[in-house]
C-alpha atoms as a PDB file:
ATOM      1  CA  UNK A   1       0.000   0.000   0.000  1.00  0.00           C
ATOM      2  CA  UNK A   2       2.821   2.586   0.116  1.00  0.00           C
ATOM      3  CA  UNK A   3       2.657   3.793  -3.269  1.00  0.00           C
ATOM      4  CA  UNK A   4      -0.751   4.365  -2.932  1.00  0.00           C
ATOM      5  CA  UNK A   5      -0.319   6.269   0.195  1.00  0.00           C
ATOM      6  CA  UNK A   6       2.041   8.260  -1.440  1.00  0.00           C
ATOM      7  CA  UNK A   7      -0.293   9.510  -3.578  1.00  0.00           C
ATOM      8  CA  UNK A   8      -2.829   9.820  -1.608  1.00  0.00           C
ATOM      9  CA  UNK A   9      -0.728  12.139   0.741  1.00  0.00           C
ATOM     10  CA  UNK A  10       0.527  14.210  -2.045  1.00  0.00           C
ATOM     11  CA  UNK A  11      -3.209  15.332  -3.231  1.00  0.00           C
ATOM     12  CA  UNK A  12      -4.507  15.748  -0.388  1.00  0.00           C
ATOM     13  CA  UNK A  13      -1.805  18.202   0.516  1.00  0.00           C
ATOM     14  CA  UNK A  14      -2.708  20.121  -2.772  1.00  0.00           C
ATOM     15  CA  UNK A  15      -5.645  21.719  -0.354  1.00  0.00           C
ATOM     16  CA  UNK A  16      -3.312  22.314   2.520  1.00  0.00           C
ATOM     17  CA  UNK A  17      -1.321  25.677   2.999  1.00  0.00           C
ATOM     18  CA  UNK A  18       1.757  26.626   5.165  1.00  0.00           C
ATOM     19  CA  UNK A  19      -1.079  28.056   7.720  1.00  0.00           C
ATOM     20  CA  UNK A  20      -4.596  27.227   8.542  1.00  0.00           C
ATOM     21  CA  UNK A  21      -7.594  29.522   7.494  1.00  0.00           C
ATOM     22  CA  UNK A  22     -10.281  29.642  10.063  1.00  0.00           C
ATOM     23  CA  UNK A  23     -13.398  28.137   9.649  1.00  0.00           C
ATOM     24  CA  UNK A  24     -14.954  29.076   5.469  1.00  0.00           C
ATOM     25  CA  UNK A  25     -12.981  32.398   5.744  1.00  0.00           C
ATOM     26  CA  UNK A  26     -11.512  32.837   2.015  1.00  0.00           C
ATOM     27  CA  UNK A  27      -7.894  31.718   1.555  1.00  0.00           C
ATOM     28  CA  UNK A  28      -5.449  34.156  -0.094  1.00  0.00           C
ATOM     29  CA  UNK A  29      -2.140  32.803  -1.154  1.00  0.00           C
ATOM     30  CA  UNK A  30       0.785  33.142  -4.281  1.00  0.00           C
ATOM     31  CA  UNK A  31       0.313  31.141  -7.095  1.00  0.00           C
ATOM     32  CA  UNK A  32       1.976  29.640 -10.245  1.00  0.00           C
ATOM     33  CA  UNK A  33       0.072  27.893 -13.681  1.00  0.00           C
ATOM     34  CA  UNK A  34       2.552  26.510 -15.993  1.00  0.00           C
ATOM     35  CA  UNK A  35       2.304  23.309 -18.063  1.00  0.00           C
ATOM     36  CA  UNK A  36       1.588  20.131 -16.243  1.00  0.00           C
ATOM     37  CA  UNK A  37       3.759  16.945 -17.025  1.00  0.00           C
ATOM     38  CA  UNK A  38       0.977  15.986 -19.353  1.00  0.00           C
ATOM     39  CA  UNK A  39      -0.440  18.579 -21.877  1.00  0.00           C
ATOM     40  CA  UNK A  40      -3.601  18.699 -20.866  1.00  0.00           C
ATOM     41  CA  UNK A  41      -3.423  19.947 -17.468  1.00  0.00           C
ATOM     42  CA  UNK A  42      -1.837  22.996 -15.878  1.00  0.00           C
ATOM     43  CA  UNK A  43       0.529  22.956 -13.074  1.00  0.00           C
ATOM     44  CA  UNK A  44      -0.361  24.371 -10.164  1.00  0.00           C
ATOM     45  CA  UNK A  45       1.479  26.031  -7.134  1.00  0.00           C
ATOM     46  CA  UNK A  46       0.081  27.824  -4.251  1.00  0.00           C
ATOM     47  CA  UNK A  47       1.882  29.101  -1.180  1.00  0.00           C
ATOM     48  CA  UNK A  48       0.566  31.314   1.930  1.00  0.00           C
ATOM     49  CA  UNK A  49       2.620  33.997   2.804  1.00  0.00           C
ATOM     50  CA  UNK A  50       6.367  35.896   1.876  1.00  0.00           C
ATOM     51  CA  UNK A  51       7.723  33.983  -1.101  1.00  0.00           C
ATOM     52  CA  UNK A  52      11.140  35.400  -3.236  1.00  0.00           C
ATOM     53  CA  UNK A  53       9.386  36.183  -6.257  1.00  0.00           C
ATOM     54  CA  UNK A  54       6.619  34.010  -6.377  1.00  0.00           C
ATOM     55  CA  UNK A  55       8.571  31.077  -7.975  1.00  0.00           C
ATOM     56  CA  UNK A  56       8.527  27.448  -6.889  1.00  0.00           C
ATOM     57  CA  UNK A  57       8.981  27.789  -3.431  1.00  0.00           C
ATOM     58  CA  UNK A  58       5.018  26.881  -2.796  1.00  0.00           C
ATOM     59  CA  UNK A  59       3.537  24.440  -0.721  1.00  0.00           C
ATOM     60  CA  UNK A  60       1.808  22.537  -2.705  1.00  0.00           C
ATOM     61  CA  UNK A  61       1.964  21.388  -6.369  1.00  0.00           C
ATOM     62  CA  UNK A  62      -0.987  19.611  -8.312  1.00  0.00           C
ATOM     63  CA  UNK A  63      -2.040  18.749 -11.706  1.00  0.00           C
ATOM     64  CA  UNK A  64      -5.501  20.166 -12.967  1.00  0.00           C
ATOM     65  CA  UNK A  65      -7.226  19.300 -16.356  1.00  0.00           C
ATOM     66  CA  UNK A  66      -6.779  22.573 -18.408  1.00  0.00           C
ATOM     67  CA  UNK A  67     -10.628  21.945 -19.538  1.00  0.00           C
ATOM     68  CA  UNK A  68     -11.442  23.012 -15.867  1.00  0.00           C
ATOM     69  CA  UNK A  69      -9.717  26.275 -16.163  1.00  0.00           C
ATOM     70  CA  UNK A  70     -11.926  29.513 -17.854  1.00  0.00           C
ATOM     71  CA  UNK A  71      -9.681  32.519 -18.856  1.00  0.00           C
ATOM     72  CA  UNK A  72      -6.272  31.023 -20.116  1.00  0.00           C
ATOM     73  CA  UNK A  73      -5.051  28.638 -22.313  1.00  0.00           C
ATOM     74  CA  UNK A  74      -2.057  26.611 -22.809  1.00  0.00           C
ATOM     75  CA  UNK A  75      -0.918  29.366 -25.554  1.00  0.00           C
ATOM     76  CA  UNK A  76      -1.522  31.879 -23.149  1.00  0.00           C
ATOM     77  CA  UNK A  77       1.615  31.050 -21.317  1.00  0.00           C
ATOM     78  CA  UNK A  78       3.961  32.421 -24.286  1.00  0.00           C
ATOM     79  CA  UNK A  79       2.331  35.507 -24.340  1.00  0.00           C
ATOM     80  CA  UNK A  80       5.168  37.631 -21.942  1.00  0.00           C
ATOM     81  CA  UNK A  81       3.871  40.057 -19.768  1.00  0.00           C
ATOM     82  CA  UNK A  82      -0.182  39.327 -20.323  1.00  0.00           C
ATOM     83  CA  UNK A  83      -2.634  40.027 -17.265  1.00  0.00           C
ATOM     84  CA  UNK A  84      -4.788  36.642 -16.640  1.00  0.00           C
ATOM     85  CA  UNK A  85      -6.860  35.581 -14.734  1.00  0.00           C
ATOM     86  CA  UNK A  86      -7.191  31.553 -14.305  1.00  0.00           C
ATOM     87  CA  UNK A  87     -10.940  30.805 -12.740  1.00  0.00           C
ATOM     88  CA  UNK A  88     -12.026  27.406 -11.612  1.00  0.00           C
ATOM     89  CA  UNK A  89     -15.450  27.156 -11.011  1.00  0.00           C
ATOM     90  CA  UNK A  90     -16.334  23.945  -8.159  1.00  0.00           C
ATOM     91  CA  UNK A  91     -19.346  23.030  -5.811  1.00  0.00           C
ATOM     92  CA  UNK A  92     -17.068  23.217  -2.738  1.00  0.00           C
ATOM     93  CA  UNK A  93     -16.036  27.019  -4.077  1.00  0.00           C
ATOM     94  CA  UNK A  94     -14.359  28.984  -6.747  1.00  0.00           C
ATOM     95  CA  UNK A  95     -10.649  29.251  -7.200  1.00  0.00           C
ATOM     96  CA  UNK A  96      -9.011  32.242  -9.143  1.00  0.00           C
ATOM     97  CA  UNK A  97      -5.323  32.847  -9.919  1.00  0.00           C
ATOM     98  CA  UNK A  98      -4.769  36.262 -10.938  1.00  0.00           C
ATOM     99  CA  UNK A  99      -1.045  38.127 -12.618  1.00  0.00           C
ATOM    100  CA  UNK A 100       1.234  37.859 -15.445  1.00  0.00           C
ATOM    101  CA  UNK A 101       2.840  35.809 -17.275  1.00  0.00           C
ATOM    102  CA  UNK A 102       6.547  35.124 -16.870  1.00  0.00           C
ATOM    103  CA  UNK A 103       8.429  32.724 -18.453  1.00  0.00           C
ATOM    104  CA  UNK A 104       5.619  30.742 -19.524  1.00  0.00           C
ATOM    105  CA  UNK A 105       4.036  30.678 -16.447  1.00  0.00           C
ATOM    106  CA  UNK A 106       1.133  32.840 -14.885  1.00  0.00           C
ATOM    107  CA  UNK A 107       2.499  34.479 -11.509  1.00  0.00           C
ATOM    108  CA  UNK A 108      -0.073  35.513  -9.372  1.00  0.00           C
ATOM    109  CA  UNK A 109      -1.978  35.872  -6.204  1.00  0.00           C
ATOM    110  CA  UNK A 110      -5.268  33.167  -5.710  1.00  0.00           C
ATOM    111  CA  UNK A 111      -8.083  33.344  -3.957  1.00  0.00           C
ATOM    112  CA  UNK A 112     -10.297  30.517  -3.140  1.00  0.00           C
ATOM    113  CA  UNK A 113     -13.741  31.334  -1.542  1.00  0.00           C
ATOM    114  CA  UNK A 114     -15.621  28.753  -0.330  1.00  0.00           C
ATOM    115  CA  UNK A 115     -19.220  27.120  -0.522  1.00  0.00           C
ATOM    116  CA  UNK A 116     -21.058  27.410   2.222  1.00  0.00           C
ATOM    117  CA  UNK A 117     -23.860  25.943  -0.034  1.00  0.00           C
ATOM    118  CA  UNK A 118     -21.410  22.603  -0.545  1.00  0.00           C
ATOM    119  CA  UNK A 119     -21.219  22.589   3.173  1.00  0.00           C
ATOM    120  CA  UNK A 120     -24.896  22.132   3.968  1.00  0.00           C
ATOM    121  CA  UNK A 121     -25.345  19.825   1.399  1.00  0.00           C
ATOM    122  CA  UNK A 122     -22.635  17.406   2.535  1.00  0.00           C
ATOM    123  CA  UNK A 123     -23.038  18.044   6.118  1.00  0.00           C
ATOM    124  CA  UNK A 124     -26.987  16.457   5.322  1.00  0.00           C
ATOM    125  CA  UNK A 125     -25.669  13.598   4.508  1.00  0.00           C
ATOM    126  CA  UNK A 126     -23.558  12.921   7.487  1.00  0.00           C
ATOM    127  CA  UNK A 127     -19.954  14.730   6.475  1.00  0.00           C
ATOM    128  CA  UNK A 128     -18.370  16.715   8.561  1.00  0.00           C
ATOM    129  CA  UNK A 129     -15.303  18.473   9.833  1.00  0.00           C
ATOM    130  CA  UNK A 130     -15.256  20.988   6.554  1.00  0.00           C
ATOM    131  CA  UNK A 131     -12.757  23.706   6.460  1.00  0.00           C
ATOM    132  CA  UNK A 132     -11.422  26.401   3.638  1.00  0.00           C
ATOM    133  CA  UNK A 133      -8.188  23.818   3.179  1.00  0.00           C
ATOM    134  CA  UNK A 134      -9.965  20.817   2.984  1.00  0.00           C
ATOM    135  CA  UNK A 135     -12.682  22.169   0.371  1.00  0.00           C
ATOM    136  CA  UNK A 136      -9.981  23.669  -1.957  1.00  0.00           C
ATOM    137  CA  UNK A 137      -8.922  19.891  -2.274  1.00  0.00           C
ATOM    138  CA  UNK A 138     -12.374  19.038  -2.998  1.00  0.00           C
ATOM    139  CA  UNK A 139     -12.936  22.131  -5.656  1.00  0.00           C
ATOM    140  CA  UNK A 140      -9.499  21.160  -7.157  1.00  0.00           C
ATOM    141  CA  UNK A 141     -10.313  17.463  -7.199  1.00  0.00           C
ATOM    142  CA  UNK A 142     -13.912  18.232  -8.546  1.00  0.00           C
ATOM    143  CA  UNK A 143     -15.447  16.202  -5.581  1.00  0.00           C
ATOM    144  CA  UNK A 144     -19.441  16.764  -6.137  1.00  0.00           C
ATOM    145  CA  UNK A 145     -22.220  16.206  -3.326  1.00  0.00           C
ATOM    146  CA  UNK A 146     -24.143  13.889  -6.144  1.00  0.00           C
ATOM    147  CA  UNK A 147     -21.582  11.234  -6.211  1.00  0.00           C
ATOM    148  CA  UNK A 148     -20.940  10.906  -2.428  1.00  0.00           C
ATOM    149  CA  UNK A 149     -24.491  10.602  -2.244  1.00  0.00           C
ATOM    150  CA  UNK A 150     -24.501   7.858  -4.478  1.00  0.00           C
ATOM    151  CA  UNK A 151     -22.012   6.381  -2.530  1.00  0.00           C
ATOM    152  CA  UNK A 152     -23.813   7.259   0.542  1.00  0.00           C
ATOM    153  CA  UNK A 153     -27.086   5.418  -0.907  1.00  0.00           C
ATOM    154  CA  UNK A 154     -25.337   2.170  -1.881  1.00  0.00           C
ATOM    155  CA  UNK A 155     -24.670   1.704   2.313  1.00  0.00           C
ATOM    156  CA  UNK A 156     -20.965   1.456   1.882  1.00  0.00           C
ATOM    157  CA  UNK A 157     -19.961   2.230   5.784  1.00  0.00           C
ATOM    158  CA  UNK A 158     -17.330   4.092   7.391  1.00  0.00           C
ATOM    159  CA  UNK A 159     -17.671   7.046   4.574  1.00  0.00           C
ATOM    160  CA  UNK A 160     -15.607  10.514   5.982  1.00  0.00           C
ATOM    161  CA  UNK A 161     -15.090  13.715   4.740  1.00  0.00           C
ATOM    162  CA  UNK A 162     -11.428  12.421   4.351  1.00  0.00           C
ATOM    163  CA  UNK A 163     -11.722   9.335   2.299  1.00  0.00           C
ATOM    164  CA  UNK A 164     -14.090  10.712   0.220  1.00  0.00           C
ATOM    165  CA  UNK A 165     -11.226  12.303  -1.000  1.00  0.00           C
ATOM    166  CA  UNK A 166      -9.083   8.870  -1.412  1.00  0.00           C
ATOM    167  CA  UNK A 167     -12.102   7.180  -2.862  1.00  0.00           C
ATOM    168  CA  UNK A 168     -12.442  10.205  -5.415  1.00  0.00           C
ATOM    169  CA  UNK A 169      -8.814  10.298  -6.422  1.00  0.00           C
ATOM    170  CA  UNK A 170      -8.612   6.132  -7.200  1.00  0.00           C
ATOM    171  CA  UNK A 171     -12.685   6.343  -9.478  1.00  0.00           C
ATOM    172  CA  UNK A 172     -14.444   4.526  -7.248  1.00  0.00           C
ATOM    173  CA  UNK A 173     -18.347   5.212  -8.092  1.00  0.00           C
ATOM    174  CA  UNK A 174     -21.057   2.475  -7.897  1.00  0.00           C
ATOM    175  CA  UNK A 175     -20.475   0.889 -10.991  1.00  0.00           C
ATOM    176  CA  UNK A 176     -16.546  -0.311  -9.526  1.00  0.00           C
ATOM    177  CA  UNK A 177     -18.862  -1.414  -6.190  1.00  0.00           C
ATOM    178  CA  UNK A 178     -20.677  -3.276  -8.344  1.00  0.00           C
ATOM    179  CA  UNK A 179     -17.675  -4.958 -10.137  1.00  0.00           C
ATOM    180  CA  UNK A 180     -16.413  -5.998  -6.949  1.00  0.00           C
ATOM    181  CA  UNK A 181     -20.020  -7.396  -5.308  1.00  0.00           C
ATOM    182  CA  UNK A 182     -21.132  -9.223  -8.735  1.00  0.00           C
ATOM    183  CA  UNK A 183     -18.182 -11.236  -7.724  1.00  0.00           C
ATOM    184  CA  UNK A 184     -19.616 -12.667  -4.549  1.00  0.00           C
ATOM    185  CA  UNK A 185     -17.313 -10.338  -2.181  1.00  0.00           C
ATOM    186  CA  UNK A 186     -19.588  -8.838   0.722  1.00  0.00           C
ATOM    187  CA  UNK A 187     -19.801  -5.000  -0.200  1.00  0.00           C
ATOM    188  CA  UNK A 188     -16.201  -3.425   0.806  1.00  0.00           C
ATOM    189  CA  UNK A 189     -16.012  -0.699   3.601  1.00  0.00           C
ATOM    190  CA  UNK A 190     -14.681   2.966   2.251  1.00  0.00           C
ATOM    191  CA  UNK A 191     -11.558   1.364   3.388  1.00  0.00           C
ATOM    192  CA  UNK A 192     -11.472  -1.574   2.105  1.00  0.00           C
ATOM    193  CA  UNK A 193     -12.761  -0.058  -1.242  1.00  0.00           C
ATOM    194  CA  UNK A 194      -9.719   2.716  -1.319  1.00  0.00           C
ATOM    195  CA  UNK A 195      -7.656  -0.769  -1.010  1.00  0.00           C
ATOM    196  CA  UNK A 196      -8.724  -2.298  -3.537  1.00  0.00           C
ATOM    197  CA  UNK A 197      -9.157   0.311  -5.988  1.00  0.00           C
ATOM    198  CA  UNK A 198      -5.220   2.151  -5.164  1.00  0.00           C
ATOM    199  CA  UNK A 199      -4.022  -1.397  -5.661  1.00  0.00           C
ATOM    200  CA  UNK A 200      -5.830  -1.593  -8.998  1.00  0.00           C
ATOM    201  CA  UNK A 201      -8.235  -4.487  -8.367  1.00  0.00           C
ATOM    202  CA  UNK A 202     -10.562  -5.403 -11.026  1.00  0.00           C
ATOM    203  CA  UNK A 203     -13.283  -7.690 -11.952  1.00  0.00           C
ATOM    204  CA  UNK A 204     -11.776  -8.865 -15.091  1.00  0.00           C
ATOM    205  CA  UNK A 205      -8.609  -9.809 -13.400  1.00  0.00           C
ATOM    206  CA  UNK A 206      -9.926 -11.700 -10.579  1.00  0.00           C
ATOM    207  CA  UNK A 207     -12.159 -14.015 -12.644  1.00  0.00           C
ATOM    208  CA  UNK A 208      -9.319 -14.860 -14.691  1.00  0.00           C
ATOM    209  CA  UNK A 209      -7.093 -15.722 -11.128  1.00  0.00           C
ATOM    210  CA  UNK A 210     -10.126 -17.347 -10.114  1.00  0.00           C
ATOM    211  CA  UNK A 211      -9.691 -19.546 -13.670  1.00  0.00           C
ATOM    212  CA  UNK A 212      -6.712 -20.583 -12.690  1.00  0.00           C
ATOM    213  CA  UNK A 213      -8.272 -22.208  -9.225  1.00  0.00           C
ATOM    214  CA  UNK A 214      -7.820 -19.622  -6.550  1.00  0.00           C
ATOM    215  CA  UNK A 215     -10.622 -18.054  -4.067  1.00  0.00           C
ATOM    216  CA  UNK A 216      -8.603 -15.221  -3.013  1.00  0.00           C
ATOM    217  CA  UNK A 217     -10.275 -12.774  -0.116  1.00  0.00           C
ATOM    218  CA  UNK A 218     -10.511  -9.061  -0.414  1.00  0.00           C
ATOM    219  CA  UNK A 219      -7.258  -8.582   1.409  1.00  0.00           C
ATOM    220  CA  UNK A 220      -5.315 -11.264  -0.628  1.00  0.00           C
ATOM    221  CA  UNK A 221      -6.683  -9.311  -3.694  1.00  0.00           C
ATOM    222  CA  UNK A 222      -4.948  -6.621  -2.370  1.00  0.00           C
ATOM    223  CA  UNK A 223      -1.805  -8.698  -1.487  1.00  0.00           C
ATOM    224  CA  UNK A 224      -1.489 -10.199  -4.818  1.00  0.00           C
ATOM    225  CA  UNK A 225      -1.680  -6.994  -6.618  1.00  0.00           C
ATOM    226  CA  UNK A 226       0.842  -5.363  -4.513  1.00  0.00           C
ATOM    227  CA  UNK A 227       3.545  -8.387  -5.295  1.00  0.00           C
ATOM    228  CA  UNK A 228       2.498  -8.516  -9.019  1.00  0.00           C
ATOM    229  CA  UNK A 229       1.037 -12.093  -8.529  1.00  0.00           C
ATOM    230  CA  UNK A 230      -0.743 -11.597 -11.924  1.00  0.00           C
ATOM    231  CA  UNK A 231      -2.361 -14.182 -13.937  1.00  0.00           C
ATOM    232  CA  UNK A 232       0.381 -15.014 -16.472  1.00  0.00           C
ATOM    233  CA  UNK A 233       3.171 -14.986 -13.408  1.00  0.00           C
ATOM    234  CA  UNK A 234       1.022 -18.099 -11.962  1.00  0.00           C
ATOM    235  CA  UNK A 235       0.813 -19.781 -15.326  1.00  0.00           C
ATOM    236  CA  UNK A 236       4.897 -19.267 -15.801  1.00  0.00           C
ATOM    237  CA  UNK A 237       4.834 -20.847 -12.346  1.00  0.00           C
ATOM    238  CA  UNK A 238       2.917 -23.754 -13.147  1.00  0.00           C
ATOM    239  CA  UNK A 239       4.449 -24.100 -16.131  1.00  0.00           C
ATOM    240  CA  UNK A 240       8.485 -24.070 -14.164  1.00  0.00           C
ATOM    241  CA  UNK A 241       7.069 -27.455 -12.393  1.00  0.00           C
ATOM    242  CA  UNK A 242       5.700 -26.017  -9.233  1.00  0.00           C
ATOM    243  CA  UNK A 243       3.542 -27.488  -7.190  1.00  0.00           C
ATOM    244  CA  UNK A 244       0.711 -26.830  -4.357  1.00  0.00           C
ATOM    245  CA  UNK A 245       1.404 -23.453  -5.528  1.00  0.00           C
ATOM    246  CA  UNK A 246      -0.453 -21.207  -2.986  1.00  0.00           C
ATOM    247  CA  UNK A 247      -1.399 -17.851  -3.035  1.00  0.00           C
ATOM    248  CA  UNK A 248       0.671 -17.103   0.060  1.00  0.00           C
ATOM    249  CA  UNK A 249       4.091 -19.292  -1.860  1.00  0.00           C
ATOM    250  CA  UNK A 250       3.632 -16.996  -4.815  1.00  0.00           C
ATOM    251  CA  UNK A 251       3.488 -14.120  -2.677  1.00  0.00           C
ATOM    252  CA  UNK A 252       7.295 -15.562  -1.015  1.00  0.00           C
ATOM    253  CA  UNK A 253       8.592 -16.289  -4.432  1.00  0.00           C
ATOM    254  CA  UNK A 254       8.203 -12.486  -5.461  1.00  0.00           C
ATOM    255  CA  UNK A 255       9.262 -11.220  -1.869  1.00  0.00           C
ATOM    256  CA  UNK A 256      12.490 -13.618  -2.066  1.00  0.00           C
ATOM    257  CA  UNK A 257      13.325 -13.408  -4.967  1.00  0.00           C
ATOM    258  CA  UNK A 258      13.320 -16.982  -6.234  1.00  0.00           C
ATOM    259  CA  UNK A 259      12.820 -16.879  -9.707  1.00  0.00           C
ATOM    260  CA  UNK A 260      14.040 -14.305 -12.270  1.00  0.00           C
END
């Protein structure tokens, strides 16, 4: 599970600044937009408070979809010394980064005011704990009130504000529920489900290990992904000679070592 708490950690700091903002109070901050890794999303940095220059020295760095961004455009970011302003429109608030453009990236100041709206709505349903940080990570995300209820209505237990998030970043929605339950599998916990999913567990997959004569549980689905215990690695297996090959000895041949 490391990688995927890696990852988890890493967005969820994208809604975290250097200090906290009290209660729904708008947060003001620096910011950065440059190209993202990918060309379809924008990079961007925010950070709260005296930075040299506004460059890079943020505290946090995330990826957003260019699509989700009104007022600039990738070829916006060549244009030297333009005024922008970047506006992301949410349900938990509205996000705008506002200056000019400097070595192709926009250098500004954002402003993220929250939904008070989003609020009521979730806090209906049971969420709590809400704060300017933790929406900005839902508005950046794009974490709507309609799909948690959905999740809400299928009974999965042990939903939070907090691995709403998780379950948001790794597509769970009813229809990978229902991929997992069609299987026989009792209907995961938000846990269990942010498990399963970050490891990359999927229906297809399991019927074909299942093929091959294993009954693995939820947790040894989540075992077996983390060691690569894949379908054609237990067919090379069988096909080396070994015998009363177990889930758990496949799991010891990867973790030793034992065959190239």
């Amino acid at each position: 599970m490391r990688a995927c708490s890696v990852v988890f950690v890493a967005v969820m700091a994208c809604g975290a600044s250097t200090m906290p903002a009290a209660g729904l109070d708008p947060i003001k901050e620096s910011c950065t937009l440059s190209v993202g890794d990918k060309a379809e999303a924008f990079r961007l940095g925010t950070d709260y408070g005296d930075c040299d220059n506004h460059r890079h020295c943020g505290s946090s760095m995330s990826d957003v979809p260019v699509g989700r961004f009104s007022g600039i455009s990738i070829p916006d970011l060549v244009r030297q010394g333009a005024q922008l302003t970047a506006t992301l429109e949410a349900e938990a608030g509205r996000f705008t980064c506002s200056g000019t453009v400097k070595e192709s990236e926009l250098v500004g100041v954002s402003i993220f005011t929250p939904s008070a709206e989003f609020v009521t709505r979730m806090e209906q349903m049971g969420f709590k704990g809400f704060d300017a940080q933790k929406l900005l990570a839902y508005a950046l995300l794009d974490v709507r009130s309609d799909w948690a209820r959905s999740l809400k209505e299928m009974g999965i237990r042990n939903l939070t504000t907090d691995n709403l998030i998780a379950l948001h970043i790794f597509h769970v929605d009813k229809d990978y529920v229902r991929s997992i339950t069609s299987l026989g599998y009792p209907q995961p916990d938000a846990e269990q489900l942010v498990a399963v999913s970050c490891q990359g567990v999927n229906a297809a997959e399991v019927r074909e290990i299942r093929a091959l004569g294993y009954q693995p549980t939820l947790d040894q689905l989540v075992q077996i992904r983390i060691f690569k215990i894949t379908p054609d690695f237990i067919r090379r297996m069988q096909a080396r000679g070994f015998s009363n090959l177990t889930l758990e000895k496949l799991v010891q041949i990867r973790i030793f070592k034992l065959v190239d």
